[in-house]
N, C-alpha and C. Protein backbone atom coordinates (compact mmCIF):
# COMPACT_ATOMS: atom_id res chain seq x y z
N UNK A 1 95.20 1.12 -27.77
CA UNK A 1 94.67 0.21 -28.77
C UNK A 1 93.63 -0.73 -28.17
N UNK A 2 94.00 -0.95 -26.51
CA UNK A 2 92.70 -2.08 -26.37
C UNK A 2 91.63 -1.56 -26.18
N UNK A 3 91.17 -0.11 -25.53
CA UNK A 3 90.32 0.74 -25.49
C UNK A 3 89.43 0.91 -27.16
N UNK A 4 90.30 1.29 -28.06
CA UNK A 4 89.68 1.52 -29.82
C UNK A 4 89.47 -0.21 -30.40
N UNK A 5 89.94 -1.05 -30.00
CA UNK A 5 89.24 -2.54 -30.36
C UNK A 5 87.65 -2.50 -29.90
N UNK A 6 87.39 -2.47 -28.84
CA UNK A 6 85.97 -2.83 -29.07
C UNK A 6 85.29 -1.76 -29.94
N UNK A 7 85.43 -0.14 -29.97
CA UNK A 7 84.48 0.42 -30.76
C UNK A 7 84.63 0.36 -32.05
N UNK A 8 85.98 -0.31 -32.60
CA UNK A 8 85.99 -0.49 -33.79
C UNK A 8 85.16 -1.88 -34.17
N UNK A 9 84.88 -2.20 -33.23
CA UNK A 9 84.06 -3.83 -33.81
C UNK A 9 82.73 -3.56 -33.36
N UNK A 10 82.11 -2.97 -32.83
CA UNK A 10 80.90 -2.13 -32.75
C UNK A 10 80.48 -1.44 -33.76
N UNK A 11 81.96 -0.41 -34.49
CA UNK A 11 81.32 0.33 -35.73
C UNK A 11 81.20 -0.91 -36.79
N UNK A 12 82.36 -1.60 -36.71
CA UNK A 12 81.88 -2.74 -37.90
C UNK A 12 80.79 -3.71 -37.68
N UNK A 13 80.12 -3.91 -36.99
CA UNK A 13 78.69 -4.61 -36.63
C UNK A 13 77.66 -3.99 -37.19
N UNK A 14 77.58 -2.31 -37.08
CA UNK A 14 76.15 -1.73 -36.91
C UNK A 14 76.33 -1.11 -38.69
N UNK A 15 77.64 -0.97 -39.03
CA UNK A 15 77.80 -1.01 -40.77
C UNK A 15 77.27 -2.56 -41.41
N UNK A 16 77.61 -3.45 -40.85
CA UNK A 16 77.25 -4.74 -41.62
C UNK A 16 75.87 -5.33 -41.49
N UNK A 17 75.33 -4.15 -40.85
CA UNK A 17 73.76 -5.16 -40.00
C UNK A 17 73.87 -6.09 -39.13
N UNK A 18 74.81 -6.03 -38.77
CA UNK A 18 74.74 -6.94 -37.25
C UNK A 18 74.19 -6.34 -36.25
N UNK A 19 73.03 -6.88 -35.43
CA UNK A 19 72.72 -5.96 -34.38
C UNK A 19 73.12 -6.76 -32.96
N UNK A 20 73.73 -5.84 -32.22
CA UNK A 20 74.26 -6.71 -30.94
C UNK A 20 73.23 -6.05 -29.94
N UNK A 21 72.74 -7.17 -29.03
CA UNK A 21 72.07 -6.84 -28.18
C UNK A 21 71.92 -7.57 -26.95
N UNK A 22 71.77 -7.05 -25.75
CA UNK A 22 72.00 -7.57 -24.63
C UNK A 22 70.65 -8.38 -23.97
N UNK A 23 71.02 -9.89 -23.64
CA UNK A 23 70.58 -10.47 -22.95
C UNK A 23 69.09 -10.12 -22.50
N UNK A 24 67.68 -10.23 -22.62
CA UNK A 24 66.65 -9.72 -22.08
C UNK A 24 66.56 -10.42 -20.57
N UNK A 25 65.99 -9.52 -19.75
CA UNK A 25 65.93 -9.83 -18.46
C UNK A 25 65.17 -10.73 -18.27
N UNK A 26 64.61 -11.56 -17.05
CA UNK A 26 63.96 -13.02 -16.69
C UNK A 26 62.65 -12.08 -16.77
N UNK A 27 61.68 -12.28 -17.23
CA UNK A 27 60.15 -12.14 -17.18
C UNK A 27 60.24 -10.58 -17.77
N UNK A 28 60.89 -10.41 -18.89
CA UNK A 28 60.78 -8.88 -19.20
C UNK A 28 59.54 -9.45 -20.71
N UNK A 29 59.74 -10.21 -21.07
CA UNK A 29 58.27 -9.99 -22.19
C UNK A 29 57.28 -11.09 -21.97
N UNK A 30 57.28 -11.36 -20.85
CA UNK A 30 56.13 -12.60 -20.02
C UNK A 30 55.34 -11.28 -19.87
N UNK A 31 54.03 -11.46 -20.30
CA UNK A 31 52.97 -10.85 -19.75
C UNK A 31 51.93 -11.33 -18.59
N UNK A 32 51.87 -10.49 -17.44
CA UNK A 32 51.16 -11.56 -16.21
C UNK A 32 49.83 -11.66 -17.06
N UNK A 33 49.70 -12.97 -15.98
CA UNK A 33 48.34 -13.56 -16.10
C UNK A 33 47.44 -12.28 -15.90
N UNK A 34 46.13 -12.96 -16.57
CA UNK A 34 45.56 -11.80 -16.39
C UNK A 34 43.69 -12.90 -17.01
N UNK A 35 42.59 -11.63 -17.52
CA UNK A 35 41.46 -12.04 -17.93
C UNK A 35 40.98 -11.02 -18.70
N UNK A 36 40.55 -11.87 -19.63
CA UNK A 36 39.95 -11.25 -20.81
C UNK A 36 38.07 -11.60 -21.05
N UNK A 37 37.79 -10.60 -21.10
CA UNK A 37 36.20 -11.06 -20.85
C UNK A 37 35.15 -10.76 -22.74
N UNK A 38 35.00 -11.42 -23.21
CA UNK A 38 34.30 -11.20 -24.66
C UNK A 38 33.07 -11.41 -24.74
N UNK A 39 32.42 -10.07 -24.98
CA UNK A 39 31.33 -9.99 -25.25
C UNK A 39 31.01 -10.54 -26.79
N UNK A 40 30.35 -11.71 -27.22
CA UNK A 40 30.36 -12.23 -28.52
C UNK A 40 29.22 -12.08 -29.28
N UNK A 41 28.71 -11.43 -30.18
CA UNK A 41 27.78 -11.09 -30.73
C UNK A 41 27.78 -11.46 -32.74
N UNK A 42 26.93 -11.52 -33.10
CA UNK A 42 26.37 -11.66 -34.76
C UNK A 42 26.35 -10.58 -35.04
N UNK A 43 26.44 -10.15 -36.65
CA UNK A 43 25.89 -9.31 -37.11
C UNK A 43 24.26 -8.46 -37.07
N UNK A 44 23.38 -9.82 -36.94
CA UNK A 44 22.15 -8.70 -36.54
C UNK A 44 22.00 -9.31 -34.76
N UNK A 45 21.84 -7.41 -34.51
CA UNK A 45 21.18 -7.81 -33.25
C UNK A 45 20.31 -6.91 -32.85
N UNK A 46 19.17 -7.39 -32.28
CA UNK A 46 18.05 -6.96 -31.71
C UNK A 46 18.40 -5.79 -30.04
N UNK A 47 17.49 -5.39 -29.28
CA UNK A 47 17.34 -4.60 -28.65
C UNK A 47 17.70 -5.31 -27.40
N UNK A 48 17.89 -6.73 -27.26
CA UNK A 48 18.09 -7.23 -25.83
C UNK A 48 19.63 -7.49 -25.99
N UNK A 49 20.29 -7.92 -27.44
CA UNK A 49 21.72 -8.15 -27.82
C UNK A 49 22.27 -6.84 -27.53
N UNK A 50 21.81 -6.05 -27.84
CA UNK A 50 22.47 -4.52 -27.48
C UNK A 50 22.40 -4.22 -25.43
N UNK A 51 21.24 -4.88 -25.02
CA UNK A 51 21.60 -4.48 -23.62
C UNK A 51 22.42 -5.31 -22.90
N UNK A 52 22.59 -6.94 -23.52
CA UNK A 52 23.50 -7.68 -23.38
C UNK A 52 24.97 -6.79 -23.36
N UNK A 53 25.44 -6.46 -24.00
CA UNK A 53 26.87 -5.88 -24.18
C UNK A 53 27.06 -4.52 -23.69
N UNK A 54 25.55 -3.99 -23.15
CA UNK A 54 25.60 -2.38 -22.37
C UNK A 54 26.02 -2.96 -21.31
N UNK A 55 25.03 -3.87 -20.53
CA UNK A 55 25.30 -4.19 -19.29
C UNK A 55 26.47 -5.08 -18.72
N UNK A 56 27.12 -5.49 -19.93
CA UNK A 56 28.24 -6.14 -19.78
C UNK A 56 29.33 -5.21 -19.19
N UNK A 57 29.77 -4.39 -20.49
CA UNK A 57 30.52 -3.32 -20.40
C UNK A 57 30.72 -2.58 -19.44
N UNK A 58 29.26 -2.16 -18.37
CA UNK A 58 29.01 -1.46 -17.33
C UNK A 58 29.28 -2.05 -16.46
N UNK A 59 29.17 -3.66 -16.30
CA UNK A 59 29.46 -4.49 -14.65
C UNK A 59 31.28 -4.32 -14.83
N UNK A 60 31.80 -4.74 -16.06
CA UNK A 60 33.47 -4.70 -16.00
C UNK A 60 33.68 -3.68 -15.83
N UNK A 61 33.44 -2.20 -17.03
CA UNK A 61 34.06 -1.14 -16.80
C UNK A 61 33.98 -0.49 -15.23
N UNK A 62 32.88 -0.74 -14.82
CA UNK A 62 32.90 0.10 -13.83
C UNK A 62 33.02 -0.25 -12.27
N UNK A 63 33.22 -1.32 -12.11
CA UNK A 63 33.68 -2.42 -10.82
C UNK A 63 35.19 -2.67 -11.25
N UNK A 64 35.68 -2.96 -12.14
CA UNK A 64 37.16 -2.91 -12.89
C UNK A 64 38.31 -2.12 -12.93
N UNK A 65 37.71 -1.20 -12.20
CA UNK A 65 38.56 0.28 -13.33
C UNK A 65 40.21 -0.44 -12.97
N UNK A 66 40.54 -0.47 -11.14
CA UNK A 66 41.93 -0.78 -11.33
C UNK A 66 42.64 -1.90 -12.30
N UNK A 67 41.77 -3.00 -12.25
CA UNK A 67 42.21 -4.17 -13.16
C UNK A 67 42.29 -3.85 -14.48
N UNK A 68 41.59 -2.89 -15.00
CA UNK A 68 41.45 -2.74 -16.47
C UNK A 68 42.80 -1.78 -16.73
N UNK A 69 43.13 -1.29 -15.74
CA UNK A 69 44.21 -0.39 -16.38
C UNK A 69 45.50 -1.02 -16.03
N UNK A 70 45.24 -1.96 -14.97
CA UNK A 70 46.92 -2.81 -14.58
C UNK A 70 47.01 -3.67 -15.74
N UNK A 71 46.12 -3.68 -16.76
CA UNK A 71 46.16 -4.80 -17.44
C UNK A 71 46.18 -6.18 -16.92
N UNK A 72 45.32 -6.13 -15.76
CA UNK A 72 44.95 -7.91 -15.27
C UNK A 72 43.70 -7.84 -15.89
N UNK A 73 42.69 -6.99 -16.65
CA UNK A 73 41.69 -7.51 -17.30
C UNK A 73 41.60 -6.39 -18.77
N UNK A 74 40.95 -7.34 -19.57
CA UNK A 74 40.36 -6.41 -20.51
C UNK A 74 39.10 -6.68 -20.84
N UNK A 75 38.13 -6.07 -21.73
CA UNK A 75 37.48 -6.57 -21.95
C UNK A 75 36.67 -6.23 -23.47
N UNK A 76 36.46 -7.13 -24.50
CA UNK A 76 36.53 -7.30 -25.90
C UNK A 76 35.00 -7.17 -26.41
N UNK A 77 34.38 -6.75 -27.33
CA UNK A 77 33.56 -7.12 -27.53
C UNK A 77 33.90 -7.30 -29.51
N UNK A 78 32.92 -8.45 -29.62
CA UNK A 78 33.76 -9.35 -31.06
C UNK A 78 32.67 -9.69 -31.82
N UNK A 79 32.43 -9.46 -32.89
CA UNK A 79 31.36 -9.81 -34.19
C UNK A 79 31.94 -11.51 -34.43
N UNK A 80 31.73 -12.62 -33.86
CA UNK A 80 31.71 -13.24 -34.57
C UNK A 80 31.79 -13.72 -36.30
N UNK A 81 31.17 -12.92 -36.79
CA UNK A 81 30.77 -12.97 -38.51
C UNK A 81 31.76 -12.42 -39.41
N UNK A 82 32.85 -11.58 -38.28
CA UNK A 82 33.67 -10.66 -39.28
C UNK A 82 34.67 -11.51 -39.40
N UNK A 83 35.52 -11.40 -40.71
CA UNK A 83 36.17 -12.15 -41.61
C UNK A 83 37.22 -12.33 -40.03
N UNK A 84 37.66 -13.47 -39.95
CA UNK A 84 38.97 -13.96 -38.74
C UNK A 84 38.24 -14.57 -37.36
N UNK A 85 37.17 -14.22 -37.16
CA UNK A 85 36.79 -14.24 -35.97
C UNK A 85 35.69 -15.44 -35.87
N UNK A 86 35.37 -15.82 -37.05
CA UNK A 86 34.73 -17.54 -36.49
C UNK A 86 35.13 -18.71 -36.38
N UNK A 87 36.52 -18.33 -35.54
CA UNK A 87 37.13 -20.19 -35.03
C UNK A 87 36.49 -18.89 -33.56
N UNK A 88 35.71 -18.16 -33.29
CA UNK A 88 35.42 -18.56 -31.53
C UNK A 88 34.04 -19.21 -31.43
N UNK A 89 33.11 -19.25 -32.46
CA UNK A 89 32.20 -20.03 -32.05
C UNK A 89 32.59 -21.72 -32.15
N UNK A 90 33.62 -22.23 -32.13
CA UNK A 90 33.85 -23.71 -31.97
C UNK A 90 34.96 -23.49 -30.54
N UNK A 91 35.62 -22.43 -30.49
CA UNK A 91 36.52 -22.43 -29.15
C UNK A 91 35.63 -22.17 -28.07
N UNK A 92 35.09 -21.83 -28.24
CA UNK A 92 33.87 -21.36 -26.74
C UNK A 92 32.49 -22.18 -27.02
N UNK A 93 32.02 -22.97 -27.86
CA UNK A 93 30.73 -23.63 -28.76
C UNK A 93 29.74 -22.62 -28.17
N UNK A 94 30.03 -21.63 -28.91
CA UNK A 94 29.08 -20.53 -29.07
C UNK A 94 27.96 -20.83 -29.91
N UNK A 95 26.27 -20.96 -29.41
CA UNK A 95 25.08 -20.10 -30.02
C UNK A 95 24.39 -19.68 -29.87
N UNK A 96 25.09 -18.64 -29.40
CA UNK A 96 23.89 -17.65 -29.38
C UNK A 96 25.08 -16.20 -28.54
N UNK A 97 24.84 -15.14 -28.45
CA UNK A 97 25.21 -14.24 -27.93
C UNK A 97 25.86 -14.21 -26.30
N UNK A 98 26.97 -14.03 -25.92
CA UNK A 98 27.74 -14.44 -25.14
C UNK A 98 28.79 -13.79 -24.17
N UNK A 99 28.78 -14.43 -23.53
CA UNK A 99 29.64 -13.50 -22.05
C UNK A 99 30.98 -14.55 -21.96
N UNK A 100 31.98 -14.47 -22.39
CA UNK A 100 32.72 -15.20 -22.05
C UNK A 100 34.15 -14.60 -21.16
N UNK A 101 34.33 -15.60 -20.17
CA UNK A 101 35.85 -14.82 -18.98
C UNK A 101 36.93 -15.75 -19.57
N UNK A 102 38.10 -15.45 -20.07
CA UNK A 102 39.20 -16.35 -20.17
C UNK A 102 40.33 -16.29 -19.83
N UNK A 103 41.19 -16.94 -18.73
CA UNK A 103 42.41 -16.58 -18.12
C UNK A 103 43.45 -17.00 -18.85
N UNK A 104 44.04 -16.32 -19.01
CA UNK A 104 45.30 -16.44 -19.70
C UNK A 104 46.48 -16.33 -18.98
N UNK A 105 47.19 -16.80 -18.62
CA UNK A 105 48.82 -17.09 -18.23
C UNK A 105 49.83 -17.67 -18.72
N UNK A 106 50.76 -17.29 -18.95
CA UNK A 106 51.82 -17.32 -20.10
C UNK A 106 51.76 -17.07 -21.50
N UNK A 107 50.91 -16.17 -21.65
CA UNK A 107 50.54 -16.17 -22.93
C UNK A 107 49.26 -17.32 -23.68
N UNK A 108 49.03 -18.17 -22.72
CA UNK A 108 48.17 -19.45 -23.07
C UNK A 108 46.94 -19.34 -22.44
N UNK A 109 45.47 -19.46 -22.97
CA UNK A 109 44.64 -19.52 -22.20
C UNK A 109 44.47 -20.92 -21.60
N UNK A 110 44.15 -21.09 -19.82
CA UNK A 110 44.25 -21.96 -19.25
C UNK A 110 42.92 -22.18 -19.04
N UNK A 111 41.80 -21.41 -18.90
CA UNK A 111 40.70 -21.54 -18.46
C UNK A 111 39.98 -20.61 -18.92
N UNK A 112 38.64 -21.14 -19.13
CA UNK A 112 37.71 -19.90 -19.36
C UNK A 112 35.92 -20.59 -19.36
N UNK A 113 35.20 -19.23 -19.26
CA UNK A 113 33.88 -19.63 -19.03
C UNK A 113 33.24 -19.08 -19.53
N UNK A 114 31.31 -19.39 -19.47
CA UNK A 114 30.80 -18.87 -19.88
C UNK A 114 29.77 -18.45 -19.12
N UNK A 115 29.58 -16.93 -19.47
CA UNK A 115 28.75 -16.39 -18.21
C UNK A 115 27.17 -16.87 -18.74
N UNK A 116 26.25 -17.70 -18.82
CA UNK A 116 25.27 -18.13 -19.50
C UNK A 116 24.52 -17.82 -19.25
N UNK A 117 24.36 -17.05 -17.65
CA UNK A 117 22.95 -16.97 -16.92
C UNK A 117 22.62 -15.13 -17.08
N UNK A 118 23.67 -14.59 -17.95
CA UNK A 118 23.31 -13.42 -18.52
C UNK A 118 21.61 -12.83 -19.11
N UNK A 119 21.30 -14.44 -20.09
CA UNK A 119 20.16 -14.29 -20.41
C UNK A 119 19.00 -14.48 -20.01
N UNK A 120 19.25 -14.64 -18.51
CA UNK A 120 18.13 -14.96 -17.42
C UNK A 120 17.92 -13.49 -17.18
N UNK A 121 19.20 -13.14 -16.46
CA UNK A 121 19.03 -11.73 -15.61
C UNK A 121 19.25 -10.36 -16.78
N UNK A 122 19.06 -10.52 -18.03
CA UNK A 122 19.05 -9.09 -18.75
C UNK A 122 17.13 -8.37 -18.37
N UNK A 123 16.51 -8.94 -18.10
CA UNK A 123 15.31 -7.83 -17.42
C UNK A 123 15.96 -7.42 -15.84
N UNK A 124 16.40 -7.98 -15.77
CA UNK A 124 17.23 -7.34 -13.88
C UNK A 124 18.57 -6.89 -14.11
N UNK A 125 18.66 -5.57 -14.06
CA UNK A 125 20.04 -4.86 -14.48
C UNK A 125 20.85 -5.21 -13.09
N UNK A 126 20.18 -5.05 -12.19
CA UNK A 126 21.02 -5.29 -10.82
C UNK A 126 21.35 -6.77 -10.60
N UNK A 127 20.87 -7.81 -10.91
CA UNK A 127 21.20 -9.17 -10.72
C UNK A 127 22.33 -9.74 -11.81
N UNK A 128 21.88 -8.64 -12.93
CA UNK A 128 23.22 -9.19 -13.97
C UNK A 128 24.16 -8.40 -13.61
N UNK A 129 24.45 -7.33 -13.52
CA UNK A 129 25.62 -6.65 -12.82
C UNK A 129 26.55 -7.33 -11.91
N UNK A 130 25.58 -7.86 -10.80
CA UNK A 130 26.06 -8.59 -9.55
C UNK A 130 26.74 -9.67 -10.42
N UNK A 131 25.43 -10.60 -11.17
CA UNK A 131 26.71 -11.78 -11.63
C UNK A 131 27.49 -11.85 -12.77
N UNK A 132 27.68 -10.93 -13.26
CA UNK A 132 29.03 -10.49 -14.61
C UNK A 132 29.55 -10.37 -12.51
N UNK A 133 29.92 -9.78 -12.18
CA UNK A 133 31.13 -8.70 -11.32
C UNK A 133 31.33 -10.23 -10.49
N UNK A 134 30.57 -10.96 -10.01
CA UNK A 134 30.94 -11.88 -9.45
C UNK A 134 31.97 -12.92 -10.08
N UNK A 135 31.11 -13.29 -11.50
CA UNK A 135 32.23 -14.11 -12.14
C UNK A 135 33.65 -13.52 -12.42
N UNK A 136 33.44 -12.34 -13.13
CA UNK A 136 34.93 -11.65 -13.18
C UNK A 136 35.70 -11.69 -12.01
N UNK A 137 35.38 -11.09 -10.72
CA UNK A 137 35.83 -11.19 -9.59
C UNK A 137 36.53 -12.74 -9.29
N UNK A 138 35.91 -13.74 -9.18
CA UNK A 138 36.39 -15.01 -9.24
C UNK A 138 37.41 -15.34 -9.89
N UNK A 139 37.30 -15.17 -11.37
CA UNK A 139 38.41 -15.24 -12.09
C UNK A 139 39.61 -14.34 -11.93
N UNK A 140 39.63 -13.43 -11.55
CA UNK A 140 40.47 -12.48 -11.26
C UNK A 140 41.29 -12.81 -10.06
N UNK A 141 40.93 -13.73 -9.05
CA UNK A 141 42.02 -14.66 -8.35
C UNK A 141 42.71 -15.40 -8.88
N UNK A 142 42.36 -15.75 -9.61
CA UNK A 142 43.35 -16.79 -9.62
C UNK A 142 44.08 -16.33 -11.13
N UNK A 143 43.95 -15.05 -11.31
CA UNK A 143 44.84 -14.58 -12.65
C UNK A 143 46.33 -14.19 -11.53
């Protein structure tokens, strides 16, 4: 009988909708720190907005690869204009088209930047490369 007590109160739990469940482990749905990089763009964009977010894509994706798949980075690219997405031009005081790195730990972003000097170096594919990979790199310590 003491053996058939507990499964009889098990079957009567999972008949009544009770769901019993065990304890989650210490840091089992903490997601590590990590960085999220957003490419932020308008609805119209011209031929330099488009190499803005090529060359973006290309300094993360491809200097990144391990981080992008450990999930210590991702990286977003976001229409501003589309319905949900304009509280980021007051979270980042976005105007104009944008490189932004933001670290997140505990679920909270703690820090973040803006890569600004993007629109210096989009005629130099190699100088913007270098500094997208630099800033990411930076931030990526201290995720």
């Amino acid at each position: 009988m003491k053996r058939l007590f507990p499964i009889l109160l098990a079957v009567a739990a999972l008949s009544s909708g009770i769901i019993l469940s065990l304890p989650a482990q210490a840091g089992e749905d903490a997601k590590p720190a990590h960085v999220v990089a957003y490419y932020f763009h308008g609805s119209f964009r011209c031929p330099t907005c488009h190499k803005l977010e090529q060359y973006s894509g290309e300094a993360i994706e491809t200097n990144f690869k391990d981080a992008i798949a450990s999930g210590r980075l991702e990286y977003k690219v976001v229409n501003v204009e589309d319905k949900g997405n304009e509280h980021y031009g007051n979270d980042y005081r976005l105007y104009t088209k944008s490189l932004i790195l933001s670290l997140v730990k505990d679920g909270k972003e703690i820090k973040w930047i803006n890569l600004d000097k993007i629109w210096e170096y989009v005629r130099n594919k190699e100088m913007f490369i270098d500094y997208v990979k630099n800033g990411v790199a930076d931030l990526l310590k201290e995720a």
